[in-house]
C-alpha atoms as a PDB file:
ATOM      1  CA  UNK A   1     250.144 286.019 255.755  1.00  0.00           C
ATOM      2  CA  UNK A   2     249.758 286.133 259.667  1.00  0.00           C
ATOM      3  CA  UNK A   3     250.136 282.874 261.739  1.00  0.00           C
ATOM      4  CA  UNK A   4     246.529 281.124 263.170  1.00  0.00           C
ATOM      5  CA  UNK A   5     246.542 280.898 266.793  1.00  0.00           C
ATOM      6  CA  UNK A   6     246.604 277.664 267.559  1.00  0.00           C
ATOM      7  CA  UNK A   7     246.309 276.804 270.652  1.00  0.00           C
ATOM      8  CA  UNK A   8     248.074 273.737 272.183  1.00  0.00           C
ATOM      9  CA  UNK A   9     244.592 272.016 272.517  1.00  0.00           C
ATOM     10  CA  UNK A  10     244.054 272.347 268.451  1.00  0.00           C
ATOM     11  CA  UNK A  11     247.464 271.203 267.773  1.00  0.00           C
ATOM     12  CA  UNK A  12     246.718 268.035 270.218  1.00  0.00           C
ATOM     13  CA  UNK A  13     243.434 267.499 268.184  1.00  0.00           C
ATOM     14  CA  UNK A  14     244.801 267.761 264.893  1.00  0.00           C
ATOM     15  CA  UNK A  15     247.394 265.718 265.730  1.00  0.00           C
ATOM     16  CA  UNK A  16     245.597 262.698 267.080  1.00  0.00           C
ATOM     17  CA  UNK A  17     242.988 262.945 264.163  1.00  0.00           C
ATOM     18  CA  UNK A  18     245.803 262.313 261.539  1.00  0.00           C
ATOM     19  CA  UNK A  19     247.382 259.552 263.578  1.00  0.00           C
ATOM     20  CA  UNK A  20     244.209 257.514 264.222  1.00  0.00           C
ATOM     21  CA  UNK A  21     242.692 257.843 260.489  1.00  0.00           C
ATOM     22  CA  UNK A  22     242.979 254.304 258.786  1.00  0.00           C
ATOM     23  CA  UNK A  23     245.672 256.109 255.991  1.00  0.00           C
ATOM     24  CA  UNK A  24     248.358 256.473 258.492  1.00  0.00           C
ATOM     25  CA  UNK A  25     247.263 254.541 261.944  1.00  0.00           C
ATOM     26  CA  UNK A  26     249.099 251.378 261.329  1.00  0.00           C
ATOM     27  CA  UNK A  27     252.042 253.147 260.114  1.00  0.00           C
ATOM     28  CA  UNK A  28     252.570 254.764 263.799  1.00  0.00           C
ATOM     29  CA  UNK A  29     254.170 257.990 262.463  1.00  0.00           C
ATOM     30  CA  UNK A  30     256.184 259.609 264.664  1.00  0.00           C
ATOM     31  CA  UNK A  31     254.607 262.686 266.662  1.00  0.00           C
ATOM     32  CA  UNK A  32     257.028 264.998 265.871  1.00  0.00           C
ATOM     33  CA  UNK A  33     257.089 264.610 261.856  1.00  0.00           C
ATOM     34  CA  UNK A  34     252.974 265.516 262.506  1.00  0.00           C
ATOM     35  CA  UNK A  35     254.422 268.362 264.680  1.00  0.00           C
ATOM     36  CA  UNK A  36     256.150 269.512 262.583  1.00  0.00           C
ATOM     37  CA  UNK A  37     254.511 269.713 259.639  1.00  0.00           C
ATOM     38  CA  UNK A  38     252.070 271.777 261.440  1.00  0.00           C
ATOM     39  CA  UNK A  39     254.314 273.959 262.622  1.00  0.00           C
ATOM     40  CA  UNK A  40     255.897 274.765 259.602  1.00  0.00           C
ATOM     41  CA  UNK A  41     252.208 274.846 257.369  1.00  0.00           C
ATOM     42  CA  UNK A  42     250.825 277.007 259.940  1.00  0.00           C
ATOM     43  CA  UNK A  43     252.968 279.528 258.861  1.00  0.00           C
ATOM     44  CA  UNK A  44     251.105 279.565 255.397  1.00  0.00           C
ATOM     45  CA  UNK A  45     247.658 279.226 256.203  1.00  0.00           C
ATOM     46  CA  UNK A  46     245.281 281.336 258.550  1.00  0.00           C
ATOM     47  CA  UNK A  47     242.351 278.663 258.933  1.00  0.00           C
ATOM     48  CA  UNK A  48     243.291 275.327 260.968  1.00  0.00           C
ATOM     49  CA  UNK A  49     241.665 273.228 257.905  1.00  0.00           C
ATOM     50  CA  UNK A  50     243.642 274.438 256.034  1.00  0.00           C
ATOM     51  CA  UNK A  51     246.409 273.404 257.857  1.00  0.00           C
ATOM     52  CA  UNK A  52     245.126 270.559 258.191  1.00  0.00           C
ATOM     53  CA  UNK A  53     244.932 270.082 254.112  1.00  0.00           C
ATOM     54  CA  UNK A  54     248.338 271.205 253.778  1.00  0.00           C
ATOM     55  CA  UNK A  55     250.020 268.787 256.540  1.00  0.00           C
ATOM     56  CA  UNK A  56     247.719 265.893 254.812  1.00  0.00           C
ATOM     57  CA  UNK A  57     249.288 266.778 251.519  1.00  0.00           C
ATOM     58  CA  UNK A  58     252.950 266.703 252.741  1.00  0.00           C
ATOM     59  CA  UNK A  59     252.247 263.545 254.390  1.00  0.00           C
ATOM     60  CA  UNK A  60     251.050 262.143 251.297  1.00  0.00           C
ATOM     61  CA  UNK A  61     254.569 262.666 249.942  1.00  0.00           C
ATOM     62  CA  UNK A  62     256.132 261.577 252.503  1.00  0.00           C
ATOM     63  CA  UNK A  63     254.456 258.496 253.525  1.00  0.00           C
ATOM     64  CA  UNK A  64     254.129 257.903 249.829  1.00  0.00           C
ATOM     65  CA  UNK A  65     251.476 254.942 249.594  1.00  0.00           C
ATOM     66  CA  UNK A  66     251.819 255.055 245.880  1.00  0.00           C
ATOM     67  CA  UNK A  67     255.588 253.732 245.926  1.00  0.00           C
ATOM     68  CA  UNK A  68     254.321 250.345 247.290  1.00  0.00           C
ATOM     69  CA  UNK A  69     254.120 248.489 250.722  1.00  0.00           C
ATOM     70  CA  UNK A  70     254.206 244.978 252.041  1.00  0.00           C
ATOM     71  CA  UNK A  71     251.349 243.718 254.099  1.00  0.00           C
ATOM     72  CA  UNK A  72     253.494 243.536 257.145  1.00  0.00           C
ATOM     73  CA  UNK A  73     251.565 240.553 259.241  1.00  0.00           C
ATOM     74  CA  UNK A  74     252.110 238.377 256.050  1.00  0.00           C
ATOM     75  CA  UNK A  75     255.052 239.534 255.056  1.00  0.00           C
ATOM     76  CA  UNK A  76     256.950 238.595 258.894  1.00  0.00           C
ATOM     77  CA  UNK A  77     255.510 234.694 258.541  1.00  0.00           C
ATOM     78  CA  UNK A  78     257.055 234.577 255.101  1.00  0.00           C
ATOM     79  CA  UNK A  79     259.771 235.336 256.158  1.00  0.00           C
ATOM     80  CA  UNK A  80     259.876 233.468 258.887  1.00  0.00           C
ATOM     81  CA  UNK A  81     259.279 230.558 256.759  1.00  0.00           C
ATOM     82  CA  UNK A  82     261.767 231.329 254.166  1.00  0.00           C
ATOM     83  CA  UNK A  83     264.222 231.502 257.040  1.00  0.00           C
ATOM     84  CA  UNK A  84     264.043 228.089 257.784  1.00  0.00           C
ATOM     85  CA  UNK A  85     264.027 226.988 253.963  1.00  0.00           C
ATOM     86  CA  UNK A  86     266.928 228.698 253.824  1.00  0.00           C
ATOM     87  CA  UNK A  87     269.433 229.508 250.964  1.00  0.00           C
ATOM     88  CA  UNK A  88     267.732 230.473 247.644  1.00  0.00           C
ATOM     89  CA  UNK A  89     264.596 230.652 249.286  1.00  0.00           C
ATOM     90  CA  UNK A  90     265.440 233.404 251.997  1.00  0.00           C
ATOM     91  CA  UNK A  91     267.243 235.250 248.953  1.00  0.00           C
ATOM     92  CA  UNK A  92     263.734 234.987 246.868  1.00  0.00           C
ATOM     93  CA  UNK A  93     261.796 236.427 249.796  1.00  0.00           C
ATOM     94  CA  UNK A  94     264.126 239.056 249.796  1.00  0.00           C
ATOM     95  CA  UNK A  95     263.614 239.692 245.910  1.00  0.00           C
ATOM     96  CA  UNK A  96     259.917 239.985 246.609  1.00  0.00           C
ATOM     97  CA  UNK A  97     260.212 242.534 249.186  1.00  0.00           C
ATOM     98  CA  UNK A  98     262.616 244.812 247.019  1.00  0.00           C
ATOM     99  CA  UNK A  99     259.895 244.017 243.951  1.00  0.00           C
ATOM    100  CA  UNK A 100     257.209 245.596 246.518  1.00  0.00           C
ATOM    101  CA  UNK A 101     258.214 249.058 246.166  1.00  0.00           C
ATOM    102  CA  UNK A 102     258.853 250.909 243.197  1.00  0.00           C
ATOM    103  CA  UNK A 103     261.789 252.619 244.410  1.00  0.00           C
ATOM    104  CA  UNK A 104     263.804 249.431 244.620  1.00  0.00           C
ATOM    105  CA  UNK A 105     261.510 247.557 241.822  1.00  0.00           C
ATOM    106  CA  UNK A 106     263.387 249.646 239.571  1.00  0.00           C
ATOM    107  CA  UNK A 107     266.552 249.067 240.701  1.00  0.00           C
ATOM    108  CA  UNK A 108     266.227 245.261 240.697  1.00  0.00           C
ATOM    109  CA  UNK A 109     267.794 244.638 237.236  1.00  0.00           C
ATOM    110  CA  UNK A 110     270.984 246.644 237.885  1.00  0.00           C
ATOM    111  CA  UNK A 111     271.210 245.932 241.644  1.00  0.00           C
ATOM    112  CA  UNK A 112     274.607 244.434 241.589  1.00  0.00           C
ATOM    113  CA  UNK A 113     276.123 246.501 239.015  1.00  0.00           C
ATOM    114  CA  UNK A 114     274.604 249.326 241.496  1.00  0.00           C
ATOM    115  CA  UNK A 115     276.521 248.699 244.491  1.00  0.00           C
ATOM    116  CA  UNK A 116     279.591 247.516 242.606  1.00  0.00           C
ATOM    117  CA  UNK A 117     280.386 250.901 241.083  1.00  0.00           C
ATOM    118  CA  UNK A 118     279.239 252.609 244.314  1.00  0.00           C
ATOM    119  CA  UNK A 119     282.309 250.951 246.138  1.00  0.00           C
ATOM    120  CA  UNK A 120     284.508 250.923 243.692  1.00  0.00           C
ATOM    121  CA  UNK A 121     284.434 254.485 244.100  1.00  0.00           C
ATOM    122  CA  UNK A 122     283.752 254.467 247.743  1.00  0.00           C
ATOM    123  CA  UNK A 123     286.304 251.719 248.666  1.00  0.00           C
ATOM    124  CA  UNK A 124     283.940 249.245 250.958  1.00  0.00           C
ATOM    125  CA  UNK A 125     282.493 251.310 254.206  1.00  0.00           C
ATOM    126  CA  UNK A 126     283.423 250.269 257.578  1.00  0.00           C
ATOM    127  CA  UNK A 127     279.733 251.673 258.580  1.00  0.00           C
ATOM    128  CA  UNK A 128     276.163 252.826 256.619  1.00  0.00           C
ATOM    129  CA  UNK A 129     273.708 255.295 256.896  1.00  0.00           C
ATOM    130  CA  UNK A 130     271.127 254.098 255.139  1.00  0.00           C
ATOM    131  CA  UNK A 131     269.017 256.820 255.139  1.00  0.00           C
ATOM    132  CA  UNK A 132     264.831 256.952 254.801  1.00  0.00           C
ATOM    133  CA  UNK A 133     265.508 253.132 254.184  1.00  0.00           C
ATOM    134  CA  UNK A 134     262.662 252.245 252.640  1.00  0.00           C
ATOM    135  CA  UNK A 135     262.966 248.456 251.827  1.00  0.00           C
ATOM    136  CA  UNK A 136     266.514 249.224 250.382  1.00  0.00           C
ATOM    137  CA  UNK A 137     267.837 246.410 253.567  1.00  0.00           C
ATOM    138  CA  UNK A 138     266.479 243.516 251.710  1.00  0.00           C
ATOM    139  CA  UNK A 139     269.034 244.587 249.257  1.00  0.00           C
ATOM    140  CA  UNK A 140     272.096 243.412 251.532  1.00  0.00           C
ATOM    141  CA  UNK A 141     272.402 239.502 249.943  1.00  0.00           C
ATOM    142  CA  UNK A 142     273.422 241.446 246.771  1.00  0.00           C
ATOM    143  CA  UNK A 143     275.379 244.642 248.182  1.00  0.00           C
ATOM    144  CA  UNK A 144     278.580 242.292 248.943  1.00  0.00           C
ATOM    145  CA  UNK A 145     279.535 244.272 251.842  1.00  0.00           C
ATOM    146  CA  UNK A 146     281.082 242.331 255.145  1.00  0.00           C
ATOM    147  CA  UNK A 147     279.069 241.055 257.932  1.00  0.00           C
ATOM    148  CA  UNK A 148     281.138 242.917 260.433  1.00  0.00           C
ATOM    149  CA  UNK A 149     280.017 246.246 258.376  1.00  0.00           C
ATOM    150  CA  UNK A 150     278.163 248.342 260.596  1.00  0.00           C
ATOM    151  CA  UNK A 151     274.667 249.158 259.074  1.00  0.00           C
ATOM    152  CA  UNK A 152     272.181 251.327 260.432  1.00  0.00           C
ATOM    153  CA  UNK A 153     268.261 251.791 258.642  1.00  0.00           C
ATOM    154  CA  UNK A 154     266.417 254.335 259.399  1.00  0.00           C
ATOM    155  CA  UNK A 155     262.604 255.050 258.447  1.00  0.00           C
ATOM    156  CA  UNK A 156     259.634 256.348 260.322  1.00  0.00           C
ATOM    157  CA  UNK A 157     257.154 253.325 258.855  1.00  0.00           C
ATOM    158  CA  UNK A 158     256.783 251.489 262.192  1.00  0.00           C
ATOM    159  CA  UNK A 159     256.030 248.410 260.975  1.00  0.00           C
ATOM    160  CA  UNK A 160     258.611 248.419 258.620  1.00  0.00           C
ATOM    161  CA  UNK A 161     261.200 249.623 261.082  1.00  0.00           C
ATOM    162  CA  UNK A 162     260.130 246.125 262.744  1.00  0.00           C
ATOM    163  CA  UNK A 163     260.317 243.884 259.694  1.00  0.00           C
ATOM    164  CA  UNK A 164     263.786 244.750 258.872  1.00  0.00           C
ATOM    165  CA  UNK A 165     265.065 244.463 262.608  1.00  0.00           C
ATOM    166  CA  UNK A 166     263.428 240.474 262.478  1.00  0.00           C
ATOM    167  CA  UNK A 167     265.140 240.375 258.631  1.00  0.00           C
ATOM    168  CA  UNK A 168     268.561 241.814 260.553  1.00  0.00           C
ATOM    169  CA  UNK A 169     268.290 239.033 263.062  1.00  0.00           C
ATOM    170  CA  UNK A 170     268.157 236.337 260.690  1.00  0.00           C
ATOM    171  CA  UNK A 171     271.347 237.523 259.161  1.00  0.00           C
ATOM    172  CA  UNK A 172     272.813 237.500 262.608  1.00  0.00           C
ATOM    173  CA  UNK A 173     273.321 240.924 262.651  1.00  0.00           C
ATOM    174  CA  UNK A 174     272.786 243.448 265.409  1.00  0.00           C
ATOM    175  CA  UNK A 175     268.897 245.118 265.042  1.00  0.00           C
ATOM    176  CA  UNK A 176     270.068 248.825 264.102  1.00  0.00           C
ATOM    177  CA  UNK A 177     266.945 249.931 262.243  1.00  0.00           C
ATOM    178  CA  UNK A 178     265.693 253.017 263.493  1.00  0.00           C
ATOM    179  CA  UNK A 179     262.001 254.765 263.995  1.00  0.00           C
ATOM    180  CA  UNK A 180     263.408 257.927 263.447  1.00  0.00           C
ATOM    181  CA  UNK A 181     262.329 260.913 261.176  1.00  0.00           C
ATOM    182  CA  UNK A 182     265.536 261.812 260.291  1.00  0.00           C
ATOM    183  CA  UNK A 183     265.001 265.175 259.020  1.00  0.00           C
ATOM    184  CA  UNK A 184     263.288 266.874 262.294  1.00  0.00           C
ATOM    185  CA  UNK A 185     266.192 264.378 263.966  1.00  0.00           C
ATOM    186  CA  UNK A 186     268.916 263.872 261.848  1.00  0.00           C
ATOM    187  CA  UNK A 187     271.738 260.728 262.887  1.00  0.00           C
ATOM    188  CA  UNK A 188     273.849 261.124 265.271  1.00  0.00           C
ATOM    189  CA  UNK A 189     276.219 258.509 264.830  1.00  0.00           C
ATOM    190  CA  UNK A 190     279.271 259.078 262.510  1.00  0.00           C
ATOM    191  CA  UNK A 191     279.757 256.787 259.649  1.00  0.00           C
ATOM    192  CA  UNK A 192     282.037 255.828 256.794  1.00  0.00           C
ATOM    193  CA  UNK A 193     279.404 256.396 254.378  1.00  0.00           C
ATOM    194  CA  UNK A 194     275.170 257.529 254.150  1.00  0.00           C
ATOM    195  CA  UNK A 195     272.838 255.854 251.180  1.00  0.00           C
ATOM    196  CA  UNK A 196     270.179 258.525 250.570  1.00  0.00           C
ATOM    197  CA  UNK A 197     268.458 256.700 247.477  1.00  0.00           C
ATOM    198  CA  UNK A 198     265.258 258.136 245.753  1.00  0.00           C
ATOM    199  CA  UNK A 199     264.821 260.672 248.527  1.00  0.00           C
ATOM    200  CA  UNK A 200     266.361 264.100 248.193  1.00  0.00           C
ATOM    201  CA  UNK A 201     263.515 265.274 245.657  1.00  0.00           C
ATOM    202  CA  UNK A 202     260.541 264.283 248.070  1.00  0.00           C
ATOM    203  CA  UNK A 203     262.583 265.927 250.873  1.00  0.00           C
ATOM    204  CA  UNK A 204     262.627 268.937 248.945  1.00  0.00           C
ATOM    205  CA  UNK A 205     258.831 268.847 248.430  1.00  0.00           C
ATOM    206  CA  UNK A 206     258.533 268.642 252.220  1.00  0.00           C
ATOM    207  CA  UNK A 207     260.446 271.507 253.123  1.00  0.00           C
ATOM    208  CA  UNK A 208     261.961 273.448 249.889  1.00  0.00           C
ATOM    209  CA  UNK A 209     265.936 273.882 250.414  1.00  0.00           C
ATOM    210  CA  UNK A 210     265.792 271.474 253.191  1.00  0.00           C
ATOM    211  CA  UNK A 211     268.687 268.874 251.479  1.00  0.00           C
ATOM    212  CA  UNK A 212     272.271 271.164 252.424  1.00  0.00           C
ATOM    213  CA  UNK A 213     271.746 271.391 256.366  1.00  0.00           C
ATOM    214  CA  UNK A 214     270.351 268.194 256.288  1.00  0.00           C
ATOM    215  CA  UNK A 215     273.580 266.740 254.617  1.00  0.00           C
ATOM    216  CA  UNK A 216     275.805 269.123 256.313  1.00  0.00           C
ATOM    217  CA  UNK A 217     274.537 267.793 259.859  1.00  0.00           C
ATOM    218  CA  UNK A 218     275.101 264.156 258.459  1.00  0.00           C
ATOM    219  CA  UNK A 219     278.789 262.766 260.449  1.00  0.00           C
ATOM    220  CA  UNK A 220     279.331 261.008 257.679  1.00  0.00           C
ATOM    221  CA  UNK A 221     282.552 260.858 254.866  1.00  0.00           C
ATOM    222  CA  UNK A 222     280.242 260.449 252.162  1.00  0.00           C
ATOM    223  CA  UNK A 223     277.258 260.530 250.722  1.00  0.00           C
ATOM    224  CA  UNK A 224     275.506 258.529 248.090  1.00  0.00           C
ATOM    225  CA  UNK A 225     272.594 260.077 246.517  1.00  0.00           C
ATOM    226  CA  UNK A 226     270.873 258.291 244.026  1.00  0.00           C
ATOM    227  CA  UNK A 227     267.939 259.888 241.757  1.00  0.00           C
ATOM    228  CA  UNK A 228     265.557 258.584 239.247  1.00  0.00           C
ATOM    229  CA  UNK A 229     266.464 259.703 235.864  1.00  0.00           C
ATOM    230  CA  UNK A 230     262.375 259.640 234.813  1.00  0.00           C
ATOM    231  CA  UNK A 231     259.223 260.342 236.554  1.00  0.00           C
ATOM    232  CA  UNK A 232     257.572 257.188 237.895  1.00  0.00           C
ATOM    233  CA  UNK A 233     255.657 256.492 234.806  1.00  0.00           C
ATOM    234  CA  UNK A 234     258.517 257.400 232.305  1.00  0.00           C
ATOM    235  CA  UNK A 235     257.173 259.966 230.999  1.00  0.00           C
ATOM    236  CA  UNK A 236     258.922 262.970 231.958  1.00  0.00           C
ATOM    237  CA  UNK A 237     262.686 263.207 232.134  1.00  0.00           C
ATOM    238  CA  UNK A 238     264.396 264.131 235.327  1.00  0.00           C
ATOM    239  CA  UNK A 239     267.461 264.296 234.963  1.00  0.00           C
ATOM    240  CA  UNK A 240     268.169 268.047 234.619  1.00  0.00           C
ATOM    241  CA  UNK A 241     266.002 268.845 237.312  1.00  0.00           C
ATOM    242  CA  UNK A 242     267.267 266.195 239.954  1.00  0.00           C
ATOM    243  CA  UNK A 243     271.165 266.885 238.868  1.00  0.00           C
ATOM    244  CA  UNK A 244     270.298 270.681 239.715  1.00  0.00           C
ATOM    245  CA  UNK A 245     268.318 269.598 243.185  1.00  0.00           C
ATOM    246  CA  UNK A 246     272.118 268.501 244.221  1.00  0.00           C
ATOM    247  CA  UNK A 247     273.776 270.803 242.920  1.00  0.00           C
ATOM    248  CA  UNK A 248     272.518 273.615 244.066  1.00  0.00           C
ATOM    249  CA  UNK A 249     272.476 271.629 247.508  1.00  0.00           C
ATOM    250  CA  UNK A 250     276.483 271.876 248.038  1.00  0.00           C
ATOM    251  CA  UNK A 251     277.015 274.838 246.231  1.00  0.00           C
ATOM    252  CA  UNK A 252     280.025 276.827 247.573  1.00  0.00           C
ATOM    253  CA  UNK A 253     280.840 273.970 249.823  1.00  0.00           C
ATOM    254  CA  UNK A 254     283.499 272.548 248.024  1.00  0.00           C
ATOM    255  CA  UNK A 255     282.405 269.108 248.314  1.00  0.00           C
ATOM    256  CA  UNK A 256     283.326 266.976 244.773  1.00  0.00           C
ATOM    257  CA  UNK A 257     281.282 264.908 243.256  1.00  0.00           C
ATOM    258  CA  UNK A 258     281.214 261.861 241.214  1.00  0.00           C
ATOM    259  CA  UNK A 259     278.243 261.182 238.493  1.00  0.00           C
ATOM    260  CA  UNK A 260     277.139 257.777 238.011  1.00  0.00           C
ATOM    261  CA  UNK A 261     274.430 256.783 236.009  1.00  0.00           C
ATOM    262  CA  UNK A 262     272.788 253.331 235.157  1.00  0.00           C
ATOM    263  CA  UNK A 263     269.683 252.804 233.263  1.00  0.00           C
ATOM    264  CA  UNK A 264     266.726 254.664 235.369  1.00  0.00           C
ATOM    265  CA  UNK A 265     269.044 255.765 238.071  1.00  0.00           C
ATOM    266  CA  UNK A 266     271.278 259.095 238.858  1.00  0.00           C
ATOM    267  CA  UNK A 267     274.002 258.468 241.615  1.00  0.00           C
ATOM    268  CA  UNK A 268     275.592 261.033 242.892  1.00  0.00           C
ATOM    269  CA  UNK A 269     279.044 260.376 244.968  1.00  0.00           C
ATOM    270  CA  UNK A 270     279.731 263.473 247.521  1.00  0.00           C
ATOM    271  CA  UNK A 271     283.042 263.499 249.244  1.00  0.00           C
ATOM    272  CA  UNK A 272     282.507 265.703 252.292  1.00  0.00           C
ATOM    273  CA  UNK A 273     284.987 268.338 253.337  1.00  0.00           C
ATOM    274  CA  UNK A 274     287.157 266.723 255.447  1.00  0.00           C
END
């Protein structure tokens, strides 16, 4: 199927429309995931509407409204006010947060046990990756990793970006979240070790194969890859499918791999070639 001509003018258009419609204006997506996705979808389709359907769809996915999200406004003067309840309180508001979104709903029962066989296999990282974030930070009261540990969150919410840099400065630590779409730009920064949780399956629905350069680029030691076991309503089992989405990922790159898997949740440790 030939590519549409689209001028720089109809790209601009497009563009703007899908930034400023009330689904995705106060998220403040970055320009170039919208770029492209139109780039890539224009390859597909002849007509610019359906182009436009197409990069919609994807963003859909990757946005993913149905997951769960804070209202941001209220969610920075709780916090706020937690923060100067202190103790049990700020560690409640944190609970909330992680109880927002289903990705780390889900994980809520098992958190500790989660990060505890993690490093026991991973030996505790100097520096993180944490990788399409999410609200995975709120997490950190429970991940019993050092203060001094280098952590870096990256997302291309916005608002959330901002949250978690005010939730980083009340645990007097440095404000490394990151607006960044991390698959047009992937990190830069080398690391002990990169959390990819709930991700690599709505990656691959964004751009089919996309997972192996992406981790290859990664300067990282290892990678953690976690995967639900079940679809988001339970009905359908993943596991098959997601352990093949990996898989198939590092084949022939002689990467090993540790399986770990608790309750609704596949992790996958990946030792990087050295």
């Amino acid at each position: 199927m030939s590519k549409p001509d689209l001028s720089e003018e109809e790209i601009q258009t497009l563009i703007t429309e899908i930034l400023a419609s009330p689904k995705y204006r106060d998220i403040k997506l970055p320009v170039e995931t919208i770029k492209d996705l139109i780039a890539r979808e224009s390859f597909h389709y002849k007509k610019i509407k359906d182009v436009k359907q197409a990069v919609k769809k994807k963003l859909h996915n990757i946005v993913a409204p149905y997951l769960g999200d804070p209202d941001y406004e209220q969610a920075n003067m709780e916090m706020e006010s937690a923060f100067q309840d202190g103790g049990d309180v700020f560690k409640s508001f944190c609970l909330k947060m992680l109880n927002v979104h289903a990705s780390t709903k889900e994980r809520i029962p098992i958190m500790e046990q989660f990060y505890d066989r993690i490093f026991s296999e991973t030996g505790l990282p100097e520096s993180i990756l944490d990788l399409a974030c999410g609200l995975n930070p709120f997490a950190l009261p429970w991940m019993g990793i050092s203060e001094k540990t280098d952590y870096y969150a990256f997302d291309l919410n916005y608002p959330r970006v901002q949250l978690i840099n005010r939730f980083f400065g009340y645990l007097d630590r440095p404000e490394t979240a990151i607006y960044q779409d991390i698959l047009v730009h992937p990190p830069k920064m080398a690391a002990d070790l990169a959390f990819f949780f709930k991700e690599a399956h709505r990656f691959d629905q964004r751009q089919k194969g996309c997972n192996r350069d992406f981790w290859i680029s990664l300067p990282v030691r290892k990678i953690v890859v976690s995967l639900p076991t079940s679809s988001l309503t339970g009905k359908h089992d993943k596991m098959e499918q997601h352990q093949r989405l990996v898989y198939e990922a590092i084949e022939n790159l002689n990467w090993p791999v540790k399986e770990i898997i608790l309750q609704s949740e596949i992790i996958f440790i990946i030792q990087k070639e050295a």
